[in-house]
Protein backbone atom coordinates (compact mmCIF):
# COMPACT_ATOMS: atom_id res chain seq x y z
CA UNK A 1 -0.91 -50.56 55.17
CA UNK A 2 -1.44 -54.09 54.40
CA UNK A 3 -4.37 -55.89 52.73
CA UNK A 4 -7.03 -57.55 54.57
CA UNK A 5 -6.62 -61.27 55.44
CA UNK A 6 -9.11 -63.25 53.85
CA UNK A 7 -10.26 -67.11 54.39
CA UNK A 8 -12.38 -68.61 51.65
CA UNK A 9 -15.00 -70.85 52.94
CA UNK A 10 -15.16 -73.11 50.40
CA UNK A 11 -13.43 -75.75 49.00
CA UNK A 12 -14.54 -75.19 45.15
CA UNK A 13 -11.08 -74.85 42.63
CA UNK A 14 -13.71 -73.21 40.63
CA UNK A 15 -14.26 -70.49 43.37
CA UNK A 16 -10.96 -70.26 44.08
CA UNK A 17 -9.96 -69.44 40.21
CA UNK A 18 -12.89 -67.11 40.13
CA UNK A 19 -11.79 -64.68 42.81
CA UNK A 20 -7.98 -64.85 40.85
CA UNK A 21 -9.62 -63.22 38.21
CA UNK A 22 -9.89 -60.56 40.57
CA UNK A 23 -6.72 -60.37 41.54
CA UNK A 24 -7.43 -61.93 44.94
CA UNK A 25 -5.56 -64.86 46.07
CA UNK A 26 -7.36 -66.19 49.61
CA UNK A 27 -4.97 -65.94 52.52
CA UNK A 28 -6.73 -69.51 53.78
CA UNK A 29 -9.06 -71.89 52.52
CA UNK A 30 -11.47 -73.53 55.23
CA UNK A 31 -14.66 -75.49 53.49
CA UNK A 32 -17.84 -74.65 55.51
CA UNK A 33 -18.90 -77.85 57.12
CA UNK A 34 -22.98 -76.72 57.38
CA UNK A 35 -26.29 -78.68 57.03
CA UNK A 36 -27.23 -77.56 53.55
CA UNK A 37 -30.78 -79.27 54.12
CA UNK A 38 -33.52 -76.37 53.19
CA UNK A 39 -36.05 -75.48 55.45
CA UNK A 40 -39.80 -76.89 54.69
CA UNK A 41 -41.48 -74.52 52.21
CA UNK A 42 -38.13 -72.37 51.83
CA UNK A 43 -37.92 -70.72 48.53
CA UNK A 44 -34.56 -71.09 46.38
CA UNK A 45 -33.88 -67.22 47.00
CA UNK A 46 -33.98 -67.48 50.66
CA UNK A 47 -32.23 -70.55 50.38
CA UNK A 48 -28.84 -69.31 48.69
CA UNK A 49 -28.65 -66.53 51.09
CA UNK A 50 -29.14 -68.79 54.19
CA UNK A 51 -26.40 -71.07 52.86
CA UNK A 52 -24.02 -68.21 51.90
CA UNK A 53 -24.22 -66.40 55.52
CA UNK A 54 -24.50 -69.95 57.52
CA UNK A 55 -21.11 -70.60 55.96
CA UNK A 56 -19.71 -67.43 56.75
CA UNK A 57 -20.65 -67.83 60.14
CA UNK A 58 -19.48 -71.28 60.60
CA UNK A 59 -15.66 -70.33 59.92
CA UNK A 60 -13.79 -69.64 62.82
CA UNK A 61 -11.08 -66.75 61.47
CA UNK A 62 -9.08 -63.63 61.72
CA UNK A 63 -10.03 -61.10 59.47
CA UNK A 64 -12.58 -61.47 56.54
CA UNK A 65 -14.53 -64.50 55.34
CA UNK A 66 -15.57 -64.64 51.84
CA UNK A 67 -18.69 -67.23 51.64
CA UNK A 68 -21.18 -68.51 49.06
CA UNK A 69 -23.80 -70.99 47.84
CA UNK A 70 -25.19 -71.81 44.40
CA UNK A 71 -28.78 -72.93 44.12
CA UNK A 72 -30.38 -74.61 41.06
CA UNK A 73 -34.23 -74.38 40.84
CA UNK A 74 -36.96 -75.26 38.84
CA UNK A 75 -39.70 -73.09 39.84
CA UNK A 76 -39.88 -73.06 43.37
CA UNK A 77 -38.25 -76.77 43.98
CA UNK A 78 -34.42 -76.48 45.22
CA UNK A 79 -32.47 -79.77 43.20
CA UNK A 80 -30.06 -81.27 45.23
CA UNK A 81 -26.30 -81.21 44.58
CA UNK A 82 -26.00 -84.36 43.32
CA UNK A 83 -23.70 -87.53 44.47
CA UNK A 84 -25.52 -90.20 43.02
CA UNK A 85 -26.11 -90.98 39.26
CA UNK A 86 -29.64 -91.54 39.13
CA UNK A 87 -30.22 -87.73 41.24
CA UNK A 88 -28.41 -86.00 38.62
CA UNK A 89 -29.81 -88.69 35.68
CA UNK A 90 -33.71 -87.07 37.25
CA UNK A 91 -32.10 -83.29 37.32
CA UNK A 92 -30.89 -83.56 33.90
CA UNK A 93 -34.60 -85.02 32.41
CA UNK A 94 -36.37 -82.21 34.59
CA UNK A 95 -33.98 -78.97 33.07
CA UNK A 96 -33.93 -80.12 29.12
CA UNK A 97 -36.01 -77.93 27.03
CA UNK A 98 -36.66 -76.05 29.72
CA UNK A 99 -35.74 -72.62 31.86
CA UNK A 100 -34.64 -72.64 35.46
CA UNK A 101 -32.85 -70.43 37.67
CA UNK A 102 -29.70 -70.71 39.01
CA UNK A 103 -28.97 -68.44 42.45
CA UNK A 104 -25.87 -67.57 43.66
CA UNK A 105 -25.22 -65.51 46.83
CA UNK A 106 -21.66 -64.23 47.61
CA UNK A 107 -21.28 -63.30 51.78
CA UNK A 108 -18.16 -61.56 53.41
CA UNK A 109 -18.03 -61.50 56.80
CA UNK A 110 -16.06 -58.64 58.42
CA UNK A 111 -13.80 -58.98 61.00
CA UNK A 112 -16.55 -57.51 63.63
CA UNK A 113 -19.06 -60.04 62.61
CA UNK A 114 -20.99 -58.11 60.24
CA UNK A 115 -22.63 -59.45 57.34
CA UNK A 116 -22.51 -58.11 54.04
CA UNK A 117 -24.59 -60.39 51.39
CA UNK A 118 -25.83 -60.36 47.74
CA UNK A 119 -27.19 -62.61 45.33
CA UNK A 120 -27.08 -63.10 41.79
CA UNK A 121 -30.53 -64.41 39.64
CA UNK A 122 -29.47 -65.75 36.81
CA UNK A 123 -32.60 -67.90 34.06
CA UNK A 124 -30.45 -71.25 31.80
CA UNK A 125 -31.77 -72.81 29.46
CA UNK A 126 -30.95 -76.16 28.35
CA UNK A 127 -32.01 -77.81 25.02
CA UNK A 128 -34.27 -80.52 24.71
CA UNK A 129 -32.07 -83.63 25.59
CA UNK A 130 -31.53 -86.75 24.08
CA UNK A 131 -31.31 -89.85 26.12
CA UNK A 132 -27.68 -90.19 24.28
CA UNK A 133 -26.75 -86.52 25.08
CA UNK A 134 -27.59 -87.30 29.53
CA UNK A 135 -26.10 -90.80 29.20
CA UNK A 136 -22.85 -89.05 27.78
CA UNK A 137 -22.95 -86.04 30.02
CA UNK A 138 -23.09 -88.53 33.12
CA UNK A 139 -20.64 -90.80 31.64
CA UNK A 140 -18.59 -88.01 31.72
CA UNK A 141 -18.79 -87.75 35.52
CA UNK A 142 -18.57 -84.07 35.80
CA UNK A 143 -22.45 -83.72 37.43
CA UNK A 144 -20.78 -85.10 40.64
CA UNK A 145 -21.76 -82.32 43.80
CA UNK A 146 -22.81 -79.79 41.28
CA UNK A 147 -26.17 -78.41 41.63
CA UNK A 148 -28.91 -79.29 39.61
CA UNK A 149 -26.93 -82.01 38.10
CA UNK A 150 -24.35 -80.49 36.00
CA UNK A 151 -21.33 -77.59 35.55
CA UNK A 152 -21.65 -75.04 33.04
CA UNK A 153 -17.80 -74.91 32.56
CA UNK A 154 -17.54 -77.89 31.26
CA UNK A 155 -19.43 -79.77 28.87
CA UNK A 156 -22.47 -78.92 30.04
CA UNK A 157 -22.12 -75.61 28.58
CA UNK A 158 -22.64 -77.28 24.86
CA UNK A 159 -26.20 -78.40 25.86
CA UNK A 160 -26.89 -74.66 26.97
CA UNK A 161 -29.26 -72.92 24.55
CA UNK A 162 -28.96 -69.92 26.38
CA UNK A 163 -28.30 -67.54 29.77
CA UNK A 164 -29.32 -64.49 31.23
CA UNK A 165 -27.11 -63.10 33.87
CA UNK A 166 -23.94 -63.74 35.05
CA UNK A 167 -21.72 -67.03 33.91
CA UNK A 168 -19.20 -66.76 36.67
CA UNK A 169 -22.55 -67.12 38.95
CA UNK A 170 -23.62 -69.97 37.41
CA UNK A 171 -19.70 -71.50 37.82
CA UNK A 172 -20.78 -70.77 41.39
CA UNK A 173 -19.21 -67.26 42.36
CA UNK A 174 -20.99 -64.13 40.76
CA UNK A 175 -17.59 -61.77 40.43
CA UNK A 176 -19.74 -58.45 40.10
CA UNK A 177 -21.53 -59.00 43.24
CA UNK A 178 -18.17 -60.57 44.86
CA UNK A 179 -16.03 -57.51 43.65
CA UNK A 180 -18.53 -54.75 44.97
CA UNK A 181 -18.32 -56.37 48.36
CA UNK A 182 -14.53 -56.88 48.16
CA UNK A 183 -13.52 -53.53 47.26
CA UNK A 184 -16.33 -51.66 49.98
CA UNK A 185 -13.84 -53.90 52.54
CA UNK A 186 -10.96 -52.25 51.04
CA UNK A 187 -9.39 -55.30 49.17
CA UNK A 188 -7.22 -53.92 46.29
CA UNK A 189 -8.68 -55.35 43.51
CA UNK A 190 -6.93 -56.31 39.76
């Protein structure tokens, strides 16, 4: 019997070298191309899971499609990912010293059309911040489509006090949630 095909909506390396720590290796990669603009009034929650199954939907392919979205939120306002300095300068100076939550939902799409979906809740904290400590991080350029401003893998994750859930979620694919979905759909996982 042969495993499942499998396109990856997303175009994330990060993603990608997330679900190779499960032993899965995507038979395509096809990036979602969705309006990620959230709904008036939407809460984050909602949000992530909207994103996650809009982009499994919006992948024409044989076989399984393995879809997700990562959400940043302070309280109940969703931050942008952010593609221009000064958005991720004012996401940076809203998260330090503070907690916010960081969402990630994880969708596969059967070959049927179904829709399996869950979503990982995860609270970061971020120390107070200097103005020398955001200048550097977006000198650094790393904040650049990331939610909220910023990417825990990289150097980011030195200005993190502390998390509480999953850090492959906050990278932007929670592997718990992913693998439980994976291997009900019969992928052989590693």
């Amino acid at each position: 019997m042969s495993a499942p095909h499998l396109t990856l909506a997303s175009a994330s390396p990060r993603r990608r070298d997330l679900l190779a720590r499960l032993g899965v290796v995507p038979d395509a990669i096809e990036p979602a191309n969705i309006d990620e603009t959230p709904l008036s009034s939407e809460r984050p929650r909602d949000y992530a899971l909207r994103m996650g199954e809009q982009k499994a939907r919006a992948i024409e392919a044989r076989g399984f499609v393995l879809a997700g979205d990562t959400v940043v939120a302070a309280g109940r306002r969703i931050l942008p990912k952010t593609e221009e300095e000064g958005e991720a300068r004012e996401c940076l100076e809203l998260l330090s010293g503070r907690r916010h939550i960081v969402l990630s939902s994880v969708v596969l799409r059967a070959p049927d059309g179904s829709i399996k979906s869950r979503l990982s809740e995860n609270i970061v904290r971020f120390k107070s911040l200097s103005r020398d400590e955001i200048d550097a991080y977006i000198a650094g350029d790393e904040w650049r489509g990331k939610a909220g401003g910023y990417a825990i893998q990289g150097a980011a994750e030195g200005l993190i006090q502390w998390i509480r859930g999953s850090h492959s979620s906050v990278m932007g694919l929670p592997l718990f949630e992913a693998r439980a979905l994976l291997k009900s759909a019969g992928f052989a996982l590693g």
